[in-house]
N, C-alpha and C. Protein backbone atom coordinates (compact mmCIF):
# COMPACT_ATOMS: atom_id res chain seq x y z
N UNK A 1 2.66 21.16 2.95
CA UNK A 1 2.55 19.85 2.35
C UNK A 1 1.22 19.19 2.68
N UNK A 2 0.58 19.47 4.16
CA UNK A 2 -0.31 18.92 4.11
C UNK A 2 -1.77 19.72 3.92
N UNK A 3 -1.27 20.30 2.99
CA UNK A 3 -3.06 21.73 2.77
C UNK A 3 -3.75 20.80 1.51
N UNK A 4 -5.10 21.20 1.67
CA UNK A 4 -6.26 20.73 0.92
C UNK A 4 -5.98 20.43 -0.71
N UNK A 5 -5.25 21.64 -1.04
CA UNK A 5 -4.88 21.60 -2.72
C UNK A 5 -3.91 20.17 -2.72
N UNK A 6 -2.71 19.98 -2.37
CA UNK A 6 -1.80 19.03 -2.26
C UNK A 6 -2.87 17.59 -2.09
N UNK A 7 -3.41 17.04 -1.10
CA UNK A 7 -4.34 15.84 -1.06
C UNK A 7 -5.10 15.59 -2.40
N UNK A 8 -5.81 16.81 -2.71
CA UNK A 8 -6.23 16.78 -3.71
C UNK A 8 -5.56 15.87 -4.86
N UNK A 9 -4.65 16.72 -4.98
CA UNK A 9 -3.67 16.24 -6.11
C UNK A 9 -3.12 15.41 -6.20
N UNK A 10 -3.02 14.99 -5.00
CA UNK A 10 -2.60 13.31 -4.91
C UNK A 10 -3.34 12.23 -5.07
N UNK A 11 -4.66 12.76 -4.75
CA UNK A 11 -5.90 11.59 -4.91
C UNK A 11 -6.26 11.65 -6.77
N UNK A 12 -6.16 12.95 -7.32
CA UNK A 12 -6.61 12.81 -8.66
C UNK A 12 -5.34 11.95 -9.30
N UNK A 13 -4.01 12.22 -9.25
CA UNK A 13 -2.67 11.03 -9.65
C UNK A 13 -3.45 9.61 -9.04
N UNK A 14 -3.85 9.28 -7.70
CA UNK A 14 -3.96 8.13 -7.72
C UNK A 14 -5.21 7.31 -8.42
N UNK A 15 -6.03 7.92 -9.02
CA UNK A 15 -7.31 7.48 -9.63
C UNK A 15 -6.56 6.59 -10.74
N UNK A 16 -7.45 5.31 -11.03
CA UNK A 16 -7.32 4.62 -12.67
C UNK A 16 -7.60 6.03 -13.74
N UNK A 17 -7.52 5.90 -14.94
CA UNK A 17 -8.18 6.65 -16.05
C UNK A 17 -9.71 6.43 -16.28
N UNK A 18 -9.82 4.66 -16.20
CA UNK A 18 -10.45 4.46 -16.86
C UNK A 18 -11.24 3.42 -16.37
N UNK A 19 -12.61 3.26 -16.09
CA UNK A 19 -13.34 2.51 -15.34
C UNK A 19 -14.10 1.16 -16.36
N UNK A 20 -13.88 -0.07 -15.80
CA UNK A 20 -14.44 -0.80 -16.83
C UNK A 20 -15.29 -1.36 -16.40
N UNK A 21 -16.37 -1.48 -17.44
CA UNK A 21 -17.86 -1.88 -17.01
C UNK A 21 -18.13 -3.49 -17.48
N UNK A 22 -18.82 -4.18 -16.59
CA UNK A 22 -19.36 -5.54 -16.83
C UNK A 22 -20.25 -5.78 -18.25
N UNK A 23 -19.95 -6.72 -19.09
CA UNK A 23 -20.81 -6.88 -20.22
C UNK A 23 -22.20 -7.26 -19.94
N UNK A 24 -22.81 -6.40 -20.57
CA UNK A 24 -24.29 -6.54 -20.41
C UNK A 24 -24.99 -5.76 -18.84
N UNK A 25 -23.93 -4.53 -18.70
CA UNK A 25 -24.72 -4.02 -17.37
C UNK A 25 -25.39 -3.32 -17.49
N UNK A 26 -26.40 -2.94 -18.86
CA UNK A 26 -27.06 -1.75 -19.27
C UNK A 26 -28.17 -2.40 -19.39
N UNK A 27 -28.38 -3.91 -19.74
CA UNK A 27 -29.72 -4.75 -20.10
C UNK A 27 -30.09 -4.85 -18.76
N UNK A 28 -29.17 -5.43 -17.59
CA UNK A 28 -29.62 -6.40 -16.52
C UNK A 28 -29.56 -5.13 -14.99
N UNK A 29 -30.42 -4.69 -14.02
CA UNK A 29 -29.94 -4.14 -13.48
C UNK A 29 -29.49 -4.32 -12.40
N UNK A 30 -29.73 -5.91 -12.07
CA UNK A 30 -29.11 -6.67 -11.29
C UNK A 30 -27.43 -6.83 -10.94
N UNK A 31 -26.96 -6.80 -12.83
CA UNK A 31 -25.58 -7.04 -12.42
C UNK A 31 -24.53 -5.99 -12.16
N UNK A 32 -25.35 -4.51 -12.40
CA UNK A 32 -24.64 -3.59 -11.79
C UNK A 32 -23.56 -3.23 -12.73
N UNK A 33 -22.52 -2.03 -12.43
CA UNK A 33 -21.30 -1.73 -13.61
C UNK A 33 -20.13 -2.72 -12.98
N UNK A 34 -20.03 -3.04 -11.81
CA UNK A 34 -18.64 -3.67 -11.58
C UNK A 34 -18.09 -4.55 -12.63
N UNK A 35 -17.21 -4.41 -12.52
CA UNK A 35 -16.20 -5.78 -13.48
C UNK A 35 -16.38 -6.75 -13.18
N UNK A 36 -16.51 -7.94 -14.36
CA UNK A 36 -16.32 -8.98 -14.25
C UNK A 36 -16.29 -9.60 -15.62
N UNK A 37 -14.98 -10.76 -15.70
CA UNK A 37 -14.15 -10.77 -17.08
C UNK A 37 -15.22 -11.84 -18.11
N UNK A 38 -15.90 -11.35 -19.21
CA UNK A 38 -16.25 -11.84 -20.19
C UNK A 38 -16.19 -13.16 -20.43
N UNK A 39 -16.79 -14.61 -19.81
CA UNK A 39 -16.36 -15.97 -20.09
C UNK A 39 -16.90 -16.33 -21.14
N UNK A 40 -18.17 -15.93 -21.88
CA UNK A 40 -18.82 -16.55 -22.93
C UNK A 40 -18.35 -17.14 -24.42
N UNK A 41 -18.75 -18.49 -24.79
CA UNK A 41 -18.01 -18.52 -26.16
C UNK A 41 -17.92 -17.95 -26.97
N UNK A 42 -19.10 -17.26 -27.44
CA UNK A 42 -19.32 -16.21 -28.53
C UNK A 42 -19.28 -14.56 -27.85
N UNK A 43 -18.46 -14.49 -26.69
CA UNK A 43 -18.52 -12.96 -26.71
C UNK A 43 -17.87 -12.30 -27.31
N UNK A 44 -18.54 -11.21 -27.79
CA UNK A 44 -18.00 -10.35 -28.93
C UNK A 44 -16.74 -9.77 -27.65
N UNK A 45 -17.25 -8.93 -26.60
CA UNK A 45 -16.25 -8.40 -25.95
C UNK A 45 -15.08 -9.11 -25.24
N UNK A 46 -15.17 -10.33 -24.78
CA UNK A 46 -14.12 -11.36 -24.70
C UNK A 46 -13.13 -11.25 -25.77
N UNK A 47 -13.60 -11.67 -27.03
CA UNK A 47 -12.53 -11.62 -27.88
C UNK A 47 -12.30 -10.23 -28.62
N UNK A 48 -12.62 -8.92 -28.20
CA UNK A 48 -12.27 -7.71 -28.40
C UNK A 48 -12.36 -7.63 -29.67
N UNK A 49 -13.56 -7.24 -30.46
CA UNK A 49 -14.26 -6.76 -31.44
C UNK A 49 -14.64 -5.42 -31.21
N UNK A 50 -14.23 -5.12 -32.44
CA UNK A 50 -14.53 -3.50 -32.28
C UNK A 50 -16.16 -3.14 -32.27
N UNK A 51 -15.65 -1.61 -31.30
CA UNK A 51 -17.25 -1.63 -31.28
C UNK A 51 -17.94 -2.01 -29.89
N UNK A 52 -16.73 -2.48 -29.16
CA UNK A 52 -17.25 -3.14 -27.65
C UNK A 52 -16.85 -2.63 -26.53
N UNK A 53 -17.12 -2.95 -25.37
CA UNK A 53 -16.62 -1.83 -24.71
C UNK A 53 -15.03 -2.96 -24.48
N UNK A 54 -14.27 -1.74 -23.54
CA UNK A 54 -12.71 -2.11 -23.91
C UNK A 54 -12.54 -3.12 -22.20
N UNK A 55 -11.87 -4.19 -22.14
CA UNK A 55 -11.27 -5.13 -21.22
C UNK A 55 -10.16 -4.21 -20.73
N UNK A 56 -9.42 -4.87 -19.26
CA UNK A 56 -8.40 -4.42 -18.47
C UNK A 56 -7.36 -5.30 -19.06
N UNK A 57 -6.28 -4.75 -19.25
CA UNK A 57 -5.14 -5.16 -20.52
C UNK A 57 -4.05 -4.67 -19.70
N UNK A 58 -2.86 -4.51 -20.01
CA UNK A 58 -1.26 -3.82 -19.37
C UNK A 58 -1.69 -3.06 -19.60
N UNK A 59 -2.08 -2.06 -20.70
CA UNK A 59 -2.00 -0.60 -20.61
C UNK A 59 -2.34 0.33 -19.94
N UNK A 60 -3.58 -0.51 -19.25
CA UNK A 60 -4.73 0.55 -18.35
C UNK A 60 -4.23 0.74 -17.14
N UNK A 61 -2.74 0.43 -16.66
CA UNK A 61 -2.80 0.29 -15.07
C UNK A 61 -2.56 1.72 -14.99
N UNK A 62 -2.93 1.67 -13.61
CA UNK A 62 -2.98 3.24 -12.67
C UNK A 62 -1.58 4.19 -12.69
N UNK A 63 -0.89 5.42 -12.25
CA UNK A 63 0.06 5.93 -12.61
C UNK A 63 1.18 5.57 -11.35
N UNK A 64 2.09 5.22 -11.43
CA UNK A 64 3.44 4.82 -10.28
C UNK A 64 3.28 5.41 -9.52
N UNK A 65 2.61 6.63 -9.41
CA UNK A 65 2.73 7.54 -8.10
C UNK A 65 2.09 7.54 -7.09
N UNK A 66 0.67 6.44 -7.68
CA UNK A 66 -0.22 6.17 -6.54
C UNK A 66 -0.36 4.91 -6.28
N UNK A 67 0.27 4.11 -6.58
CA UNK A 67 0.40 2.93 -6.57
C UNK A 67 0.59 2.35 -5.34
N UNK A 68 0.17 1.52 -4.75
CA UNK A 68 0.35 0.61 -3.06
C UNK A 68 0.17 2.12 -2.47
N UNK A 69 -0.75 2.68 -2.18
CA UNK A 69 -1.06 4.03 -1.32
C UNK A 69 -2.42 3.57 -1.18
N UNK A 70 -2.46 4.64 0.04
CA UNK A 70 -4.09 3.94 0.70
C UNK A 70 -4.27 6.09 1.05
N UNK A 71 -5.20 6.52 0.37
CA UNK A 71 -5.12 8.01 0.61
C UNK A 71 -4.00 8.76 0.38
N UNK A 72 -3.63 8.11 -0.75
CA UNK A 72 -1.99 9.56 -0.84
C UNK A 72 -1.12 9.00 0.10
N UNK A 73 -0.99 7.90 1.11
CA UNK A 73 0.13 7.61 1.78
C UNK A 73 0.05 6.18 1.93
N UNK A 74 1.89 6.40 2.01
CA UNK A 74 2.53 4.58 2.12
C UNK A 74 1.67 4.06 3.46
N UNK A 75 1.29 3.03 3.14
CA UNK A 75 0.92 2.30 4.12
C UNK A 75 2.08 1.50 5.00
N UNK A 76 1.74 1.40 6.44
CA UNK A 76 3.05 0.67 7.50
C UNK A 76 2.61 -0.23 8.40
N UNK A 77 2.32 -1.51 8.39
CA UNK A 77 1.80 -2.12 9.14
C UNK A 77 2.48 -2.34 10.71
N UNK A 78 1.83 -1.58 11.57
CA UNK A 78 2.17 -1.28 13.19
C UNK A 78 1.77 -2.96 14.08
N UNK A 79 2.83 -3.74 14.58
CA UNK A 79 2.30 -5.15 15.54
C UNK A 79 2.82 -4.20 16.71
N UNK A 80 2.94 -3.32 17.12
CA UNK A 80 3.27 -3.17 18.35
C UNK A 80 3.68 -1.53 18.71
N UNK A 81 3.70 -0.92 19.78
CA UNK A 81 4.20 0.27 20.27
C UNK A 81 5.57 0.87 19.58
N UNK A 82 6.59 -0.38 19.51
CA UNK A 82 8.13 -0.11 18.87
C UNK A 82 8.02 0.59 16.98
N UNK A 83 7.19 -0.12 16.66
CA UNK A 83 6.30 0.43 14.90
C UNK A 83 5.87 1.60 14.75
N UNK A 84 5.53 2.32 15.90
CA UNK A 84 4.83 3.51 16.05
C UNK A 84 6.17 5.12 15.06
N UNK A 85 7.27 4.33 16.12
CA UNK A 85 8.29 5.14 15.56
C UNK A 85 9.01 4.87 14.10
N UNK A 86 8.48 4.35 13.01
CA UNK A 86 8.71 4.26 12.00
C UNK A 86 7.69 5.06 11.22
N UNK A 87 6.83 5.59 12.02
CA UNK A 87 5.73 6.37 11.00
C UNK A 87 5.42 7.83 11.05
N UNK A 88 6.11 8.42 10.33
CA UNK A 88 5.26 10.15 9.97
C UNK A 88 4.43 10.67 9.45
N UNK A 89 4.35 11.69 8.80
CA UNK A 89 2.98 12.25 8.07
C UNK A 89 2.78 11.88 6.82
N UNK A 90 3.85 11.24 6.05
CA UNK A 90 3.43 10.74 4.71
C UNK A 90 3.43 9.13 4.94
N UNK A 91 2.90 8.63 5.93
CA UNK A 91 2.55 7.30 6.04
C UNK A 91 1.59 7.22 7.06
N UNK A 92 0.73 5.74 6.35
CA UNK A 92 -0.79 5.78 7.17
C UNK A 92 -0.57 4.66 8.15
N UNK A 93 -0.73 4.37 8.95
CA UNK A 93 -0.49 3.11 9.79
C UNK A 93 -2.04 2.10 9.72
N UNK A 94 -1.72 0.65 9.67
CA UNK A 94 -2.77 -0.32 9.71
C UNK A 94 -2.50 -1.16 10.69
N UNK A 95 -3.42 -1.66 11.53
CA UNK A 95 -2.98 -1.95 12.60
C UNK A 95 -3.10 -3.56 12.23
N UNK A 96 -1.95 -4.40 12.87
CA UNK A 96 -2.14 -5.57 12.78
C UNK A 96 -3.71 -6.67 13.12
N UNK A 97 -3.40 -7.69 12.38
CA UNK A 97 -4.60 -8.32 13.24
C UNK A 97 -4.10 -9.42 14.39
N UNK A 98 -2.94 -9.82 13.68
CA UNK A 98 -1.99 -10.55 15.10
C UNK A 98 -2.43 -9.61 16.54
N UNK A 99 -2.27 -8.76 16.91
CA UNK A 99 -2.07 -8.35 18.25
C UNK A 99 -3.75 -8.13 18.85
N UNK A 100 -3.86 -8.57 19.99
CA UNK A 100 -4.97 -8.33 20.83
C UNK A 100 -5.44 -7.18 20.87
N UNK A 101 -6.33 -7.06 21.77
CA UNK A 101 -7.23 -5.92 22.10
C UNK A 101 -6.57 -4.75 23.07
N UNK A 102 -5.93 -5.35 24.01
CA UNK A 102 -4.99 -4.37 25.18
C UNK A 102 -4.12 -4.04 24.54
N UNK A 103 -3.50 -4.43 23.44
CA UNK A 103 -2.56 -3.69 22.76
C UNK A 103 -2.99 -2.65 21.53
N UNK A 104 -3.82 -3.05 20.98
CA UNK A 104 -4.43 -2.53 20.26
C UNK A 104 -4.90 -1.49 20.26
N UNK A 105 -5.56 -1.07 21.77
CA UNK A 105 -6.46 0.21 22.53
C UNK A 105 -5.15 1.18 22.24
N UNK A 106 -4.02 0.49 22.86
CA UNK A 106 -2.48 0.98 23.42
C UNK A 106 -1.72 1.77 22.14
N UNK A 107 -1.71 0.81 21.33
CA UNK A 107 -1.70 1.81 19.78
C UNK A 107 -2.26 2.53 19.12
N UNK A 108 -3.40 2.54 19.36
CA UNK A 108 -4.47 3.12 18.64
C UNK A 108 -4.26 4.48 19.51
N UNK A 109 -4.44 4.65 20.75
CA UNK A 109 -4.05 6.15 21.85
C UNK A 109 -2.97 6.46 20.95
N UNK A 110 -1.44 5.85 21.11
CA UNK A 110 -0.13 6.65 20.44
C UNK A 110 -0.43 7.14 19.27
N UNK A 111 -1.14 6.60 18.08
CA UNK A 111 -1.08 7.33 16.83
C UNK A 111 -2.05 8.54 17.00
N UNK A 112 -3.05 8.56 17.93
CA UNK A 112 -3.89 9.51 18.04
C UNK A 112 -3.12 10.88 18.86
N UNK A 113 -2.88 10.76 19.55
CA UNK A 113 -1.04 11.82 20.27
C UNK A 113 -0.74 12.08 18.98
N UNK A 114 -0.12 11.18 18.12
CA UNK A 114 0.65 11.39 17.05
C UNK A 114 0.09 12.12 15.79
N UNK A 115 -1.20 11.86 15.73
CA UNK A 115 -1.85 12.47 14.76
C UNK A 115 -1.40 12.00 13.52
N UNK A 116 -1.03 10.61 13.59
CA UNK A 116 -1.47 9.42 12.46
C UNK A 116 -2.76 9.28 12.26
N UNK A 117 -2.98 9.17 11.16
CA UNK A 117 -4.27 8.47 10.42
C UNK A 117 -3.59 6.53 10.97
N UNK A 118 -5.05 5.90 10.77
CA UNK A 118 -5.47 4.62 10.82
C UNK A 118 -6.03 3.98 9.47
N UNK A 119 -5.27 3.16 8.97
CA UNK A 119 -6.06 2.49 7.57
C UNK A 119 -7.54 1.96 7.77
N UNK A 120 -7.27 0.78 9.00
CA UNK A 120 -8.62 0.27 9.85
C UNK A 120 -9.01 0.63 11.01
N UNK A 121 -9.93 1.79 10.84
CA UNK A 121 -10.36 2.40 11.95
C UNK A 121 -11.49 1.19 12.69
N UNK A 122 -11.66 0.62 11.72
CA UNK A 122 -13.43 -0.16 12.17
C UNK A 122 -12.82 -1.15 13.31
N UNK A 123 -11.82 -1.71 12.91
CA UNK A 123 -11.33 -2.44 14.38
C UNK A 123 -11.27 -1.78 15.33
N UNK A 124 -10.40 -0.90 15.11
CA UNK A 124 -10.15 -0.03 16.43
C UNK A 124 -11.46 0.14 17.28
N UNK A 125 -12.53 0.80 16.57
CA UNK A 125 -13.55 0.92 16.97
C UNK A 125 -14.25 -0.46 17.61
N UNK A 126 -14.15 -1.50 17.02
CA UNK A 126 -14.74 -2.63 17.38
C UNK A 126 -14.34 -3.00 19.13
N UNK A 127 -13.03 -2.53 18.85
CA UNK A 127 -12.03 -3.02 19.91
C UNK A 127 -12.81 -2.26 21.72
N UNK A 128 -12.94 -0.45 20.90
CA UNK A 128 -13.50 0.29 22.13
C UNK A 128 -14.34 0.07 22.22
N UNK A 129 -15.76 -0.48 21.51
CA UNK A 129 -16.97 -0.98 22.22
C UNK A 129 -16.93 -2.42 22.90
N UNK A 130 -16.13 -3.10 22.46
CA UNK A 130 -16.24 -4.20 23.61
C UNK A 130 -15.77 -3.98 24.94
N UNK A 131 -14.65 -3.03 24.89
CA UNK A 131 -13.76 -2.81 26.22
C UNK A 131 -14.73 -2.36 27.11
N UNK A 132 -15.98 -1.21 26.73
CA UNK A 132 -16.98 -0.75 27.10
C UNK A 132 -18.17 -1.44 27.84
N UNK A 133 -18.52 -2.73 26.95
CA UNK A 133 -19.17 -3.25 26.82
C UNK A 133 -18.80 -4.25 28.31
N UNK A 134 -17.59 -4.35 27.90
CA UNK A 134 -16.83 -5.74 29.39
C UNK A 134 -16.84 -4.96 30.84
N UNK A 135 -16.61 -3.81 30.59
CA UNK A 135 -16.60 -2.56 32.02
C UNK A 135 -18.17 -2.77 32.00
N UNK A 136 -19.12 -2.36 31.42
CA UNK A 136 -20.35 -2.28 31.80
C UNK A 136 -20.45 -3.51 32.91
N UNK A 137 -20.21 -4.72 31.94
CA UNK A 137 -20.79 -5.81 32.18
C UNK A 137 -20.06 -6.07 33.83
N UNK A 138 -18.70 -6.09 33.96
CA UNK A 138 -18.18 -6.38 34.94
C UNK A 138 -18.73 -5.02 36.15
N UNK A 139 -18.99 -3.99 36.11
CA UNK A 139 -19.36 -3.30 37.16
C UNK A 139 -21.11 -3.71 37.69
N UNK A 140 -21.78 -4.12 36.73
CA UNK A 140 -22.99 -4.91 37.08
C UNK A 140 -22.53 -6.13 37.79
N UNK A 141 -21.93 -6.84 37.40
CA UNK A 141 -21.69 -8.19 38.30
C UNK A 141 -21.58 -7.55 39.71
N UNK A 142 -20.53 -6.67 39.77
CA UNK A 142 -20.13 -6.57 41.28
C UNK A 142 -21.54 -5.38 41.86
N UNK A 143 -22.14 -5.21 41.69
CA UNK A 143 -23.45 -3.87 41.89
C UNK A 143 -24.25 -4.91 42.27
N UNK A 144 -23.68 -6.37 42.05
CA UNK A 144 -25.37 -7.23 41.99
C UNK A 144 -24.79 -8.08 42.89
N UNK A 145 -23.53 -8.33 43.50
CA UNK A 145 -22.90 -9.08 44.67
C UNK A 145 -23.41 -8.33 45.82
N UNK A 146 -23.02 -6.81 45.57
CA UNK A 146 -23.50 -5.99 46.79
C UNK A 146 -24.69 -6.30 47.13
N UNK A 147 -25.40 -5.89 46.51
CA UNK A 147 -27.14 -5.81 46.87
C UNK A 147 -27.04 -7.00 47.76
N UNK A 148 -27.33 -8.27 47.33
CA UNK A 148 -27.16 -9.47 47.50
C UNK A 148 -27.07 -9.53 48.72
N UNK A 149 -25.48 -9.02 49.62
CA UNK A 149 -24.80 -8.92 50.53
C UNK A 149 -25.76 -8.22 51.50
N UNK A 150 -25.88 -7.30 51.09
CA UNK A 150 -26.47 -6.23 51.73
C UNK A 150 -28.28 -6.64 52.25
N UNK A 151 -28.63 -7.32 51.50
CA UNK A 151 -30.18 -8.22 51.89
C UNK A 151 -30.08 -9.06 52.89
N UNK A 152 -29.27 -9.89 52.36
CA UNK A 152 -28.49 -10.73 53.56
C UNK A 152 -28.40 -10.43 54.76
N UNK A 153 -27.67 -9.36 55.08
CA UNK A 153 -27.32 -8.79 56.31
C UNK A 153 -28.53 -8.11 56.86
N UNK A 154 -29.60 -7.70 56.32
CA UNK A 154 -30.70 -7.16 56.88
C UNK A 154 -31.75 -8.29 57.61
């Protein structure tokens, strides 16, 4: 279930069909292809004249199967250690933003044991360079009491 062909196939089901482009993104190269919905009075493509490119309507939505998935899997939002055990291999875990940093480190270890994927890795990450960052900082404080001490006494 979880080999290369299968992901695959789940990511091509979860794609739109059909990508829609901003009016006028071929003149300006500023505004780029992203979407954005037609306000003008006289736009031809606002009011869907043939001949234009096509607006996001009911028809165009994506297929049920990939729908609320983040990579081919249900997403489960984890606040704590007890959440951990609601999640297997066809679900991705996102870690709350309610919960701190000491908990956070704390979950982030279990799904890694577990060999869960993380929706937001970038926190996580955010989380281990500060922890890093506070150990640095706090083992200098005390490196710089010593010395101190140690002058003193000479």
């Amino acid at each position: 279930m979880g080999t290369a062909a299968s992901l695959k196939a789940a990511l091509l089901v979860i794609k739109m069909s059909k990508k829609f482009k901003r009016q006028d993104y071929f003149r300006y190269k500023k505004l780029g292809a992203k979407w954005r919905r037609p306000k003008g009075r006289q736009s031809k493509m606002r009011k869907a004249k043939a001949g234009n490119h096509k607006t996001p309507s009911v028809g165009f939505r994506g297929p049920m199967a990939g729908r609320y998935k983040i990579s081919g899997k249900i997403p489960v939002v984890v606040r704590g250690l007890p959440d951990i055990g609601k999640l297997d291999g066809e679900k991705i875990a996102i870690i709350s933003s309610g919960i701190g940093m000491k908990k956070m480190l704390q979950v982030s270890e279990e799904l890694e044991k577990r060999k869960i994927a993380i929706a937001n890795p970038k926190r996580v990450k955010k989380a281990i360079r500060l922890k890093k960052n506070s150990e640095k900082k706090s083992s200098s404080v005390h490196g710089n009491s010593k010395k101190s001490n140690e002058s003193e006494s000479k």
